[in-house]
C-alpha atoms as a PDB file:
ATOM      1  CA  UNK A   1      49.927 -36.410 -24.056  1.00  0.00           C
ATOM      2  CA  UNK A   2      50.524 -35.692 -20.325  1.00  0.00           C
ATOM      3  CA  UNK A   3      50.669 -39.273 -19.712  1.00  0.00           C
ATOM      4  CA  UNK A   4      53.554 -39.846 -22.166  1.00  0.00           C
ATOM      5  CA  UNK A   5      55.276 -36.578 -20.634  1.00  0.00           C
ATOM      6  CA  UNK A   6      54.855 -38.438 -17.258  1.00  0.00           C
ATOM      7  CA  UNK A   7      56.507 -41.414 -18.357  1.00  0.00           C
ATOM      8  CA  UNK A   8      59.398 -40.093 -19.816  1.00  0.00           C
ATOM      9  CA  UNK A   9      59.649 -36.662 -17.196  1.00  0.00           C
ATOM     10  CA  UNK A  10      62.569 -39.026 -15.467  1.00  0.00           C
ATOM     11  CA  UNK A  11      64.750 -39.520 -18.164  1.00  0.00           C
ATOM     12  CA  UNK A  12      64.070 -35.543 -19.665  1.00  0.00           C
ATOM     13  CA  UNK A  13      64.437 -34.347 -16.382  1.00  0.00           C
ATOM     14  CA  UNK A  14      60.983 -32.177 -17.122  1.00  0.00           C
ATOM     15  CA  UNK A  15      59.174 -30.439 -14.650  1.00  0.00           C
ATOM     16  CA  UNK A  16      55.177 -32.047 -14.571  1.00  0.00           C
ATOM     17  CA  UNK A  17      54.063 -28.522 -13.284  1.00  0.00           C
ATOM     18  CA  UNK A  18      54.274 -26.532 -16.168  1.00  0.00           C
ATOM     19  CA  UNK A  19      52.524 -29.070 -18.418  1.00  0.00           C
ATOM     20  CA  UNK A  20      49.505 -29.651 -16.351  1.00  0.00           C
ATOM     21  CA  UNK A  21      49.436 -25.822 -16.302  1.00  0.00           C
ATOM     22  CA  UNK A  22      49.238 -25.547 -19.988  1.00  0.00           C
ATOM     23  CA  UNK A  23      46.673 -28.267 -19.994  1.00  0.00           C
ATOM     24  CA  UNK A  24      45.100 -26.566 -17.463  1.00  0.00           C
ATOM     25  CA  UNK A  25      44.912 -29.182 -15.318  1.00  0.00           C
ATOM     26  CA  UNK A  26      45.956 -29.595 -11.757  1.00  0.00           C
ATOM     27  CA  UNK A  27      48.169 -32.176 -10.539  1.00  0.00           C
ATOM     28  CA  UNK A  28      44.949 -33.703  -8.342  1.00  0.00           C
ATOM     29  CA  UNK A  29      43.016 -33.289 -11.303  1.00  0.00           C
ATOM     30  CA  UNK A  30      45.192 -35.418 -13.554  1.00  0.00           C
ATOM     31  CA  UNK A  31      45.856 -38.394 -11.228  1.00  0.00           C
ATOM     32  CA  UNK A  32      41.967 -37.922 -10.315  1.00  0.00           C
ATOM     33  CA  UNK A  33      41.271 -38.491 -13.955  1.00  0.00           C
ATOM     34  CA  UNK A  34      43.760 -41.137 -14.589  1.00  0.00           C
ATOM     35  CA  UNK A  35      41.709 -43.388 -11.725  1.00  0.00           C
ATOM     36  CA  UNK A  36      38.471 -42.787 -13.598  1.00  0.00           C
ATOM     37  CA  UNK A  37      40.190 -44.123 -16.731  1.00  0.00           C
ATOM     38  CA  UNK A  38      41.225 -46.970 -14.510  1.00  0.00           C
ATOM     39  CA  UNK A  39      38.371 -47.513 -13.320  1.00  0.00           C
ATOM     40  CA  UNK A  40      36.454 -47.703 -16.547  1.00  0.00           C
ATOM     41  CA  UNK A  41      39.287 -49.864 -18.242  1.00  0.00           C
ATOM     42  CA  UNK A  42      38.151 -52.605 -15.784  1.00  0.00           C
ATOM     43  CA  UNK A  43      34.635 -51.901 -16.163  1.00  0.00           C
ATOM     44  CA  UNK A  44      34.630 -52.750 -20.346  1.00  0.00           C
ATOM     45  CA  UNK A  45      36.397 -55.489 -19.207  1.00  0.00           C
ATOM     46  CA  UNK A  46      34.019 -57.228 -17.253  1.00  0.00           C
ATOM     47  CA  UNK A  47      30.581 -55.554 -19.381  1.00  0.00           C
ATOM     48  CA  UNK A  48      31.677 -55.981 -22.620  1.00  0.00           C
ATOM     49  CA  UNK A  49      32.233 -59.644 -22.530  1.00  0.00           C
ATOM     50  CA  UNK A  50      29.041 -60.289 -20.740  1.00  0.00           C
ATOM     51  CA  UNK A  51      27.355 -58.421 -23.232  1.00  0.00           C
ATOM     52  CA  UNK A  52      29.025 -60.891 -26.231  1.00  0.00           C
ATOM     53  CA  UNK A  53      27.811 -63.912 -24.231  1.00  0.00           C
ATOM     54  CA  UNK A  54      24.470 -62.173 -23.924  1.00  0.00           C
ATOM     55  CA  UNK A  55      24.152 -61.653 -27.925  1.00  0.00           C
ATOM     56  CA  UNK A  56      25.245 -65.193 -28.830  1.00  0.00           C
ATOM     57  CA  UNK A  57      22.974 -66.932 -26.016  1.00  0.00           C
ATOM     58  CA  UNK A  58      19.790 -65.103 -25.576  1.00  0.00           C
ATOM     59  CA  UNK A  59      20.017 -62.560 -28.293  1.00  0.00           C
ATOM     60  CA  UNK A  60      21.417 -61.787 -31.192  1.00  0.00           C
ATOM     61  CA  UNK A  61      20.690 -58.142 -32.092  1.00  0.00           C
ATOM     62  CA  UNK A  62      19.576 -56.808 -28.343  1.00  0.00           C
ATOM     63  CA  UNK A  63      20.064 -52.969 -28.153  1.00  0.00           C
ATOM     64  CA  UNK A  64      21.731 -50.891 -25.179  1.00  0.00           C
ATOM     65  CA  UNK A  65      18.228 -50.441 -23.482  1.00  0.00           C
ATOM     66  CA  UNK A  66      16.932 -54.231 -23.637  1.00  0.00           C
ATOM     67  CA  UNK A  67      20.409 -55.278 -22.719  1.00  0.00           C
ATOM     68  CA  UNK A  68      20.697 -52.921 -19.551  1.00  0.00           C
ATOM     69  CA  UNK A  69      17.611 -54.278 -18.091  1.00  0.00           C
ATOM     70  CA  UNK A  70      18.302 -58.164 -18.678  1.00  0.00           C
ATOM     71  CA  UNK A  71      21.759 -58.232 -17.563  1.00  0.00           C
ATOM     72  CA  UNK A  72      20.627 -56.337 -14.302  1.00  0.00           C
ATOM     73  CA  UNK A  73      23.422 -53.545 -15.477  1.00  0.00           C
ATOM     74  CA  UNK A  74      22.411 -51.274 -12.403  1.00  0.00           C
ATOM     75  CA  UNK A  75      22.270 -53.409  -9.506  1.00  0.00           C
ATOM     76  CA  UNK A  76      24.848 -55.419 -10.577  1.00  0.00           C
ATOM     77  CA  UNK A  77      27.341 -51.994 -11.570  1.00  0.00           C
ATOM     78  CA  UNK A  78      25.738 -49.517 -10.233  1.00  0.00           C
ATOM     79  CA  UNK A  79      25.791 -47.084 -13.462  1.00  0.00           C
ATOM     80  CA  UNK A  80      23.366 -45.197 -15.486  1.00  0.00           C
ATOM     81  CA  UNK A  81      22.102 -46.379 -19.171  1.00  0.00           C
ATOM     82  CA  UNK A  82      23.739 -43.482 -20.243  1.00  0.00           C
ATOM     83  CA  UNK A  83      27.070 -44.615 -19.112  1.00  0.00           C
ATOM     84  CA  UNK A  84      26.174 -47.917 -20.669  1.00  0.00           C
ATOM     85  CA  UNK A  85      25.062 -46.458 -23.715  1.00  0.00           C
ATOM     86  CA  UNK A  86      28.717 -44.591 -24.311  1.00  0.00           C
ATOM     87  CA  UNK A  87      30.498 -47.891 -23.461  1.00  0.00           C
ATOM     88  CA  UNK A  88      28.772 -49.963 -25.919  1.00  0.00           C
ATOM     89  CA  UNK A  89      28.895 -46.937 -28.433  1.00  0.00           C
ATOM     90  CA  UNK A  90      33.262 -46.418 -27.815  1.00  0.00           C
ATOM     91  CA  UNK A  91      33.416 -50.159 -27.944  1.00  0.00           C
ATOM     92  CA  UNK A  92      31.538 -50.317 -31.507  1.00  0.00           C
ATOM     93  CA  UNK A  93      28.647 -52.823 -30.200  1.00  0.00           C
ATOM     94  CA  UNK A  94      25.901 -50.729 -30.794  1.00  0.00           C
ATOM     95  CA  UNK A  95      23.657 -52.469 -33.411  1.00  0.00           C
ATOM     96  CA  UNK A  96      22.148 -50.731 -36.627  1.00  0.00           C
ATOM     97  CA  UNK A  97      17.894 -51.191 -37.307  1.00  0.00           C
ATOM     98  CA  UNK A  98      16.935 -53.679 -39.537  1.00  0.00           C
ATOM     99  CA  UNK A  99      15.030 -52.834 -42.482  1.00  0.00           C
ATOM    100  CA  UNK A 100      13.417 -55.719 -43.689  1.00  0.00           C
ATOM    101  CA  UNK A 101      10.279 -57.399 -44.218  1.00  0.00           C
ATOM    102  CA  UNK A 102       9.966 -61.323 -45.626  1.00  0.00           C
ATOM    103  CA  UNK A 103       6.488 -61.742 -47.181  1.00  0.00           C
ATOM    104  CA  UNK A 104       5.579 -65.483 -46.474  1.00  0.00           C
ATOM    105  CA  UNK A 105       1.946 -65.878 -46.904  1.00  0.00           C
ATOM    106  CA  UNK A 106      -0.242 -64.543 -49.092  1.00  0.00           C
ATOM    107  CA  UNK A 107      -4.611 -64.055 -48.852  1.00  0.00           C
ATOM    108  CA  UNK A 108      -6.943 -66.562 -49.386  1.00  0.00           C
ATOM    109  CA  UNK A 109     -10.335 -66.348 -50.448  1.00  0.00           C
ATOM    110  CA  UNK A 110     -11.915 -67.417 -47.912  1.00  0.00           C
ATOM    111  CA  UNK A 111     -10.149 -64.894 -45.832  1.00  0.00           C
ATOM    112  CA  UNK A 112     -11.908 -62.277 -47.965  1.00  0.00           C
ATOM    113  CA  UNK A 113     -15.435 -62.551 -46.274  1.00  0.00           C
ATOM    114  CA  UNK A 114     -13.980 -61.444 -42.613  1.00  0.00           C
ATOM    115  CA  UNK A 115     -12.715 -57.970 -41.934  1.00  0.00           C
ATOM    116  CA  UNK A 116     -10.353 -56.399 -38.647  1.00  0.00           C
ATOM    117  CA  UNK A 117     -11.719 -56.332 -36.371  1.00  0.00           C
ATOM    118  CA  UNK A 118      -8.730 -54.894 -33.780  1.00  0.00           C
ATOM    119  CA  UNK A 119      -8.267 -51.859 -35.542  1.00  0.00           C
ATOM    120  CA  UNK A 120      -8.082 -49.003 -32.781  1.00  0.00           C
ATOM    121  CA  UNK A 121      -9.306 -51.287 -30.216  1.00  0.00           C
ATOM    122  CA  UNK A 122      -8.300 -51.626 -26.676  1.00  0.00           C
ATOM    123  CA  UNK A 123      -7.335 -54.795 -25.122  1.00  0.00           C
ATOM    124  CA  UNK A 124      -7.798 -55.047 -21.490  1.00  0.00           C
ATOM    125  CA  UNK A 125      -6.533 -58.399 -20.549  1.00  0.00           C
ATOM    126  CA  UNK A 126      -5.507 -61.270 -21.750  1.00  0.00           C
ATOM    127  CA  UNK A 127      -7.335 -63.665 -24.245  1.00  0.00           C
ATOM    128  CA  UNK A 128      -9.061 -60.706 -25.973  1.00  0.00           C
ATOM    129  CA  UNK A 129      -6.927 -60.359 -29.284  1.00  0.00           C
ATOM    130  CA  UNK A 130      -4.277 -63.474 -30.448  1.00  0.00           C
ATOM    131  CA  UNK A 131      -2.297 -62.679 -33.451  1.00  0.00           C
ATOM    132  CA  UNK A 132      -0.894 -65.187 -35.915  1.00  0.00           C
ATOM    133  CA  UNK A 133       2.053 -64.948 -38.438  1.00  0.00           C
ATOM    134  CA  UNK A 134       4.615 -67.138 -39.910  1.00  0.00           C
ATOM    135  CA  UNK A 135       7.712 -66.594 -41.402  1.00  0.00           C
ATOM    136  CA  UNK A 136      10.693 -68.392 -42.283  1.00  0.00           C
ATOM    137  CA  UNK A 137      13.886 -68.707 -41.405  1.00  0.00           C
ATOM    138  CA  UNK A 138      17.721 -70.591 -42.914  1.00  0.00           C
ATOM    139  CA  UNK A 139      20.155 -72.563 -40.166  1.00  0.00           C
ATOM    140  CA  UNK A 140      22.927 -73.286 -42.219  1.00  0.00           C
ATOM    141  CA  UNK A 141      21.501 -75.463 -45.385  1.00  0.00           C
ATOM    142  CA  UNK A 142      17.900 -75.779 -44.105  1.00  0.00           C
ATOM    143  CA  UNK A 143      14.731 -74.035 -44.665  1.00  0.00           C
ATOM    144  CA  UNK A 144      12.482 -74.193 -41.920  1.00  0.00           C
ATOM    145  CA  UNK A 145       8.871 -72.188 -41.724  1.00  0.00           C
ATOM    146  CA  UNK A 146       7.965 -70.659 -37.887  1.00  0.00           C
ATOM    147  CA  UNK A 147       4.201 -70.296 -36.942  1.00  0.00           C
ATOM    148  CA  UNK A 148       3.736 -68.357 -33.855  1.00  0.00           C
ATOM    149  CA  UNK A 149       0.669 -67.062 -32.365  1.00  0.00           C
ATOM    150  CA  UNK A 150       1.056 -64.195 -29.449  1.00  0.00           C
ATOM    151  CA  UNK A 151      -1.615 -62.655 -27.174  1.00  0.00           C
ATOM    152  CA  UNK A 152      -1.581 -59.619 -27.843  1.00  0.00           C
ATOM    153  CA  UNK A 153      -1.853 -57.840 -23.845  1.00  0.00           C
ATOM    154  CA  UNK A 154       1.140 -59.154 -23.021  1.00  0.00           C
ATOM    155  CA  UNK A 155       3.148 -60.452 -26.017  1.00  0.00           C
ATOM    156  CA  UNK A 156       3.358 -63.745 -24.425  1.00  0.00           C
ATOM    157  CA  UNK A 157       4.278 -66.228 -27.376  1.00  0.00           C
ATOM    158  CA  UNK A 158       1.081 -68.727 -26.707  1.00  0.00           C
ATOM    159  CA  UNK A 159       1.739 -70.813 -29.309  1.00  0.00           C
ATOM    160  CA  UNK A 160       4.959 -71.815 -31.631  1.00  0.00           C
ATOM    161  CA  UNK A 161       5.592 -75.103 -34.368  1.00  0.00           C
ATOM    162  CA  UNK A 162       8.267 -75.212 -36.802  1.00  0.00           C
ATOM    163  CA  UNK A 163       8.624 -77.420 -39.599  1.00  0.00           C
ATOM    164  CA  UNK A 164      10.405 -77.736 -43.005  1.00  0.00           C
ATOM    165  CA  UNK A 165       6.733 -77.524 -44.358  1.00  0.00           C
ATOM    166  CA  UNK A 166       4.658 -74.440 -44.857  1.00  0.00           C
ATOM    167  CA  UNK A 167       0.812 -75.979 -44.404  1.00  0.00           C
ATOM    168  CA  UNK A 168      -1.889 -75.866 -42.319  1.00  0.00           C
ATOM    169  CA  UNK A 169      -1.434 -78.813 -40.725  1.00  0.00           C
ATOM    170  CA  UNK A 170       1.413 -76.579 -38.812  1.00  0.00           C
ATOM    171  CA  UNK A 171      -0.693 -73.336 -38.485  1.00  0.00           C
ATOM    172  CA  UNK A 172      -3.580 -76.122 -37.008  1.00  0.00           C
ATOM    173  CA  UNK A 173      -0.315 -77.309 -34.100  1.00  0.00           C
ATOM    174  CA  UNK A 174       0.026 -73.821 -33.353  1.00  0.00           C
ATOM    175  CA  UNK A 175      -3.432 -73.188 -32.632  1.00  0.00           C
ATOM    176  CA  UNK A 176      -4.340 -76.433 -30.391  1.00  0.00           C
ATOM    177  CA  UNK A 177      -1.029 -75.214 -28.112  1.00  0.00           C
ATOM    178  CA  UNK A 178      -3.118 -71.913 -27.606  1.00  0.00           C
ATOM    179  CA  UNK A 179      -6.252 -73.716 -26.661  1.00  0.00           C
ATOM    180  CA  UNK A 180      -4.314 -76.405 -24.607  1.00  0.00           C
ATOM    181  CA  UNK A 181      -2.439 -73.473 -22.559  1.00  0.00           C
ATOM    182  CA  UNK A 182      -5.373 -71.055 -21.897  1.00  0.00           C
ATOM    183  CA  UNK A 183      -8.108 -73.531 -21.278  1.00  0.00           C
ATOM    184  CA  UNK A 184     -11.182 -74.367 -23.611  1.00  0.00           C
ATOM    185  CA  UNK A 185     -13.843 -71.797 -21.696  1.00  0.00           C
ATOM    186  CA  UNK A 186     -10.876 -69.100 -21.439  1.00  0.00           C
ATOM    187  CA  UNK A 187     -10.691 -68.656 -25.177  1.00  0.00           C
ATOM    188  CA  UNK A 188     -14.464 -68.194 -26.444  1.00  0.00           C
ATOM    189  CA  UNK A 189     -14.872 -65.017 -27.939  1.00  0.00           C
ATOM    190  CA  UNK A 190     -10.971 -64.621 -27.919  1.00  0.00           C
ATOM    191  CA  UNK A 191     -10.619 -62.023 -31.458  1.00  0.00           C
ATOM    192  CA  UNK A 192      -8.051 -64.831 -33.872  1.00  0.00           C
ATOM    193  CA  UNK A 193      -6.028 -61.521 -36.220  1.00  0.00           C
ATOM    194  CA  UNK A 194      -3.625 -62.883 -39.178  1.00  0.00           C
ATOM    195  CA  UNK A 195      -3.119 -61.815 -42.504  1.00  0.00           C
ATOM    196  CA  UNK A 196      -5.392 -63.722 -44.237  1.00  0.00           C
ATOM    197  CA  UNK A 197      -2.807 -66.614 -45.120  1.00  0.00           C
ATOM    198  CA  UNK A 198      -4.611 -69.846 -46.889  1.00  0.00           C
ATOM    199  CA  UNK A 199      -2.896 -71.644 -44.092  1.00  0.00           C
ATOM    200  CA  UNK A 200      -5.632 -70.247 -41.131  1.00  0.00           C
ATOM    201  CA  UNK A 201      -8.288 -70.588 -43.373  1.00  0.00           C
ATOM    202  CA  UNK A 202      -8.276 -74.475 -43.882  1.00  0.00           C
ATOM    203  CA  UNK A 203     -11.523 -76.088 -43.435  1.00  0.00           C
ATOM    204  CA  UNK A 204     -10.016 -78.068 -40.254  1.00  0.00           C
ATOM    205  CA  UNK A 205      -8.413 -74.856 -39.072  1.00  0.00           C
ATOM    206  CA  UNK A 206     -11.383 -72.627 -39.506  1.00  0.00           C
ATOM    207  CA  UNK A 207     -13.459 -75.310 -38.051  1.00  0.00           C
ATOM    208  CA  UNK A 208     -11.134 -75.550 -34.973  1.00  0.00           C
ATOM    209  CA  UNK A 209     -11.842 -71.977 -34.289  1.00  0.00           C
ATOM    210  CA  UNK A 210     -16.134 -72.351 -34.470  1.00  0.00           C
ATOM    211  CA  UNK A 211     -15.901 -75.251 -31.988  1.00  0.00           C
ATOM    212  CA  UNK A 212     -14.519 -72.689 -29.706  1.00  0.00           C
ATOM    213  CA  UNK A 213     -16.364 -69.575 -30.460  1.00  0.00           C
ATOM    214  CA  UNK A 214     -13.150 -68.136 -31.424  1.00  0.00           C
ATOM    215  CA  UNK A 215     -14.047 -64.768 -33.404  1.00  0.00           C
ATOM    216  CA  UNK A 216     -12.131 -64.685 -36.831  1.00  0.00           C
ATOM    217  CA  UNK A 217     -10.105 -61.193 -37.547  1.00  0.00           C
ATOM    218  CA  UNK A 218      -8.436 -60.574 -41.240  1.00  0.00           C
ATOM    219  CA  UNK A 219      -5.689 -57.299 -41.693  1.00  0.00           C
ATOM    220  CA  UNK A 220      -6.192 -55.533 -45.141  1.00  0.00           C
ATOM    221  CA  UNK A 221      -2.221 -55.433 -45.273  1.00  0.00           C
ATOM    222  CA  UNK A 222       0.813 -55.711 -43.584  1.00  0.00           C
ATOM    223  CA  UNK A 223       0.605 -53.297 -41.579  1.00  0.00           C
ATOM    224  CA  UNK A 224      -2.288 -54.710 -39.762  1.00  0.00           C
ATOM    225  CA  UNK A 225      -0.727 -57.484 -38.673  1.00  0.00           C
ATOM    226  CA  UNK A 226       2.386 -55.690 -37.503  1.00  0.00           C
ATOM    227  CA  UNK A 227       2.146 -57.241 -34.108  1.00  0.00           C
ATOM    228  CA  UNK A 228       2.774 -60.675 -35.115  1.00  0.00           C
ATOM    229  CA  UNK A 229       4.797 -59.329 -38.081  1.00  0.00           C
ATOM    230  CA  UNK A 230       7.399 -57.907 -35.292  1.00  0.00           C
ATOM    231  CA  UNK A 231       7.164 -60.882 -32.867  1.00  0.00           C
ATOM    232  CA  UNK A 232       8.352 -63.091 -35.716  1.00  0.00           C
ATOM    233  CA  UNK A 233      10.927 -60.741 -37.300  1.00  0.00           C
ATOM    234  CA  UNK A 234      12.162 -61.165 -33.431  1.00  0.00           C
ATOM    235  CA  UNK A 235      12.430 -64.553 -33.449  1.00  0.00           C
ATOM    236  CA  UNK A 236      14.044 -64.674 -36.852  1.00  0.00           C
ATOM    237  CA  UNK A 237      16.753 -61.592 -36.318  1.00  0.00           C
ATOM    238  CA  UNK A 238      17.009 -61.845 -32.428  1.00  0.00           C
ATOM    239  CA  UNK A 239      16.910 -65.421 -31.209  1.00  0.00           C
ATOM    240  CA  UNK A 240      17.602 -67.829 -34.524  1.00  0.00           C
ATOM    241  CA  UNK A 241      20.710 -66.511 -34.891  1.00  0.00           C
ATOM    242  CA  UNK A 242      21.569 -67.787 -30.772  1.00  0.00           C
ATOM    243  CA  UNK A 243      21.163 -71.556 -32.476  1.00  0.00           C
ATOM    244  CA  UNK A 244      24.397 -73.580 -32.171  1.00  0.00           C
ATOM    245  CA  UNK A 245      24.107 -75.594 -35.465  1.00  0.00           C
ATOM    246  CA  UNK A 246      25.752 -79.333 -35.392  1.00  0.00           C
ATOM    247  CA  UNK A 247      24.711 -81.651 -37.393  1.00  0.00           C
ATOM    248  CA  UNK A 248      22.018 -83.512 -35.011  1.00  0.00           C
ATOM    249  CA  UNK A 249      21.008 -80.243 -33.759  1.00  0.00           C
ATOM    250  CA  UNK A 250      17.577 -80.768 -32.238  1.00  0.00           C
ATOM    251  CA  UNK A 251      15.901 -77.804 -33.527  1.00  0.00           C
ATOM    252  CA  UNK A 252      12.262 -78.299 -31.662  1.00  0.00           C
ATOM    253  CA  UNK A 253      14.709 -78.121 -28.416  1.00  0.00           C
ATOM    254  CA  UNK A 254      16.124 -75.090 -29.322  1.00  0.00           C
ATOM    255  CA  UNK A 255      12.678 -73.472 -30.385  1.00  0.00           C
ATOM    256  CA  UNK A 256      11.798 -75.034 -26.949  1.00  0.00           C
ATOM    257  CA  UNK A 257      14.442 -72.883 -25.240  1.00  0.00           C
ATOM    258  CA  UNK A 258      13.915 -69.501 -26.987  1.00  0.00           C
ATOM    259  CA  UNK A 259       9.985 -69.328 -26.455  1.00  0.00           C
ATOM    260  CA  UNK A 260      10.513 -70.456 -22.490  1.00  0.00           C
ATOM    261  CA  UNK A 261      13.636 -67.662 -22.202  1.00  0.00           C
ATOM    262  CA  UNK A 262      11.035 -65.145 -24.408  1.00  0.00           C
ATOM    263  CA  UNK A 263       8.254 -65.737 -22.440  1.00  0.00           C
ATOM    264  CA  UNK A 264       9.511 -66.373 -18.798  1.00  0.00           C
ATOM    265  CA  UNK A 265      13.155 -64.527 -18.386  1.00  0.00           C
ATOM    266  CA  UNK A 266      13.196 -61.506 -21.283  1.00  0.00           C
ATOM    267  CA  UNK A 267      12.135 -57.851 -20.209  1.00  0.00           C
ATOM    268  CA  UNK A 268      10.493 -56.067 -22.722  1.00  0.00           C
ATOM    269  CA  UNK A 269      10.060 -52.021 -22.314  1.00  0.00           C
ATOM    270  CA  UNK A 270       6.424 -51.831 -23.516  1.00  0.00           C
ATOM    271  CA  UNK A 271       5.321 -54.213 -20.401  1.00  0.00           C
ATOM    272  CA  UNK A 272       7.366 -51.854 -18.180  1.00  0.00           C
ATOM    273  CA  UNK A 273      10.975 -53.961 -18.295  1.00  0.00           C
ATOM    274  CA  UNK A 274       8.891 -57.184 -17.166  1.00  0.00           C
ATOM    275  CA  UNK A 275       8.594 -60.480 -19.261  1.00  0.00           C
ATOM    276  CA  UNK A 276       5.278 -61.346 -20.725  1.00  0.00           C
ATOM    277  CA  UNK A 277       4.778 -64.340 -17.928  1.00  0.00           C
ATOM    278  CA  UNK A 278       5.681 -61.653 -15.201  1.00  0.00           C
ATOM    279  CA  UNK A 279       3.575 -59.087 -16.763  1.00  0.00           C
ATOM    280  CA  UNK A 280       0.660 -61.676 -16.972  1.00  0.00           C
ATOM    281  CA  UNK A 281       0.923 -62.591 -13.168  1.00  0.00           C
ATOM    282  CA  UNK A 282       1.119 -59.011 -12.298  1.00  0.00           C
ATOM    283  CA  UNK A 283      -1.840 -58.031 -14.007  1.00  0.00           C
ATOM    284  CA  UNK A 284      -4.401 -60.524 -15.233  1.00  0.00           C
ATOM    285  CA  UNK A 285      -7.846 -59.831 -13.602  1.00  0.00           C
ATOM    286  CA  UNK A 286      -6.345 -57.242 -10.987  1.00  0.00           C
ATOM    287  CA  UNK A 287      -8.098 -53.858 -10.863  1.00  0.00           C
ATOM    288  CA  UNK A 288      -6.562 -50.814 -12.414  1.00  0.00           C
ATOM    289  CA  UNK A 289      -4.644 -52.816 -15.107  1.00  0.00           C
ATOM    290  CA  UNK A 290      -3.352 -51.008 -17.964  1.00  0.00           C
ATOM    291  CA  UNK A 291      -5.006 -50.382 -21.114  1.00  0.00           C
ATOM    292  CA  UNK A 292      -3.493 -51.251 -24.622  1.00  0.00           C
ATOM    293  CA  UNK A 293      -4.689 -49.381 -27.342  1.00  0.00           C
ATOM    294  CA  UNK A 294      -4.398 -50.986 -31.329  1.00  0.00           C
ATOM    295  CA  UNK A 295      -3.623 -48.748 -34.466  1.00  0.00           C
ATOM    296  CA  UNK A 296      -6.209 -47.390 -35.756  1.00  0.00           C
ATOM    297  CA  UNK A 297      -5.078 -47.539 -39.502  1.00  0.00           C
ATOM    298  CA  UNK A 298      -7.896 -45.737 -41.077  1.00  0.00           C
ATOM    299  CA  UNK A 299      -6.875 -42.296 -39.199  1.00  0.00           C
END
């Protein structure tokens, strides 16, 4: 209101005084405010289409929090996440929670004979606990299946195959990039956690894992493989969606891109706004590293 009085005091001949005293507002006051307004015009300007880029590059559905720490909001603006917060929330960009769950795979029998063995346990480093899921995931026409495998200490995404086929053959791809990236010796008596899906429980696949003294780890339910559950609802609500498609889009390249930007470049909040590569050289083997403790279902 004051600022349409202001324009049009000229032509009205109004005095500004006795408005700014019935807003109860001071003339310093007013032109004080009007530079903050200024000042914050210019700042959605330059955030807001950062943060768009941001979404359709990296990811998709990245909240206020995730987004403050990867763009560097504070160094590189020198404002609060509150302040952040209340410009993504008055420029409608905040994003709603999913609530969704894709059931892919279902128990085997052979899976039946093994129990977890991760519930309420606490994982010290890394190449204790890997956890295994796939799910699946549509780019434009095409139905394509995504195995990952993550460790669970640091989330790092240690293996990753997709295919247009749902088999073991895929889930067995996955698990050779684990063994090939950790070293043979580094993963004996490494705990292997899925659901129980017929496609870890091949006789090649389950061989794979003797050969290495792997130690095989079943959930009961969902729930108990929530780790890996999460992870891949990640991939599949937060990076797919970053995909370009064109028709001779080289998918592996692009699955290439997102686990190397997952792994190396994105800050995550439960390894303390470090990425899972960071987090590993920080802490693998050091003294005083933290402690991660596993649900403990049963309580």
């Amino acid at each position: 209101m004051l600022n349409r009085i202001q324009i049009g005091r000229r032509v009205l001949g109004l005095s500004m005084e006795r408005f700014y005293s019935y807003a109860g507002i001071s003339r310093q006051g007013y032109f004080q405010q009007l530079e903050r307004n200024r000042i914050h015009n210019q700042l959605c300007i330059k955030l807001i289409p950062k943060v768009k880029a941001y979404r359709s590059d990296k990811d998709a559905r990245a909240g206020s929090r995730s987004l403050y720490k990867n763009l560097n909001i504070k160094s590189e603006y020198q404002i609060g996440i509150n302040k952040f917060e209340h410009i993504l929330r008055q420029s409608g960009m905040t994003m709603r929670p999913l609530r969704t769950r894709v059931v892919t795979t279902k128990s085997s029998f052979q899976s039946w004979q093994y129990s977890n063995l991760i519930k309420g346990m606490e994982v010290t480093d890394i190449n204790q606990v890997v956890a295994g899921d796939l799910t699946y995931v549509d780019i434009e026409k095409d139905r394509y299946y995504v195995f990952t495998l993550m460790d669970l200490y640091s989330a790092r995404t240690v293996g990753q195959v997709i295919s247009k086929r749902m088999r073991s053959e895929e889930a067995l791809l996955c698990l050779k990039q684990w063994i090939e990236l950790r070293g043979k010796k580094k993963v004996q008596r490494c705990i292997h956690h899925t659901d129980g899906g017929s496609q870890y429980f091949s006789k090649v696949y389950i061989g794979l894992l003797s050969l290495h003294k792997v130690i095989i780890s079943v959930a009961n339910n969902c729930l108990e493989n929530g780790y890996a559950e999460q992870q891949n609802s990640m991939i599949k609500n937060h990076f797919i969606p970053t995909i370009a498609y064109y028709p001779q889009m080289d998918i592996q390249g692009e699955m290439q891109r997102i686990k190397d930007y997952y792994n190396q470049d994105r800050k995550q909040a439960k390894l303390g706004w470090l990425s899972p590569a960071e987090y590993e050289k920080k802490w693998h083997g050091k003294q005083g590293r933290p402690q991660i403790k596993l649900y403990e279902f049963d309580k």
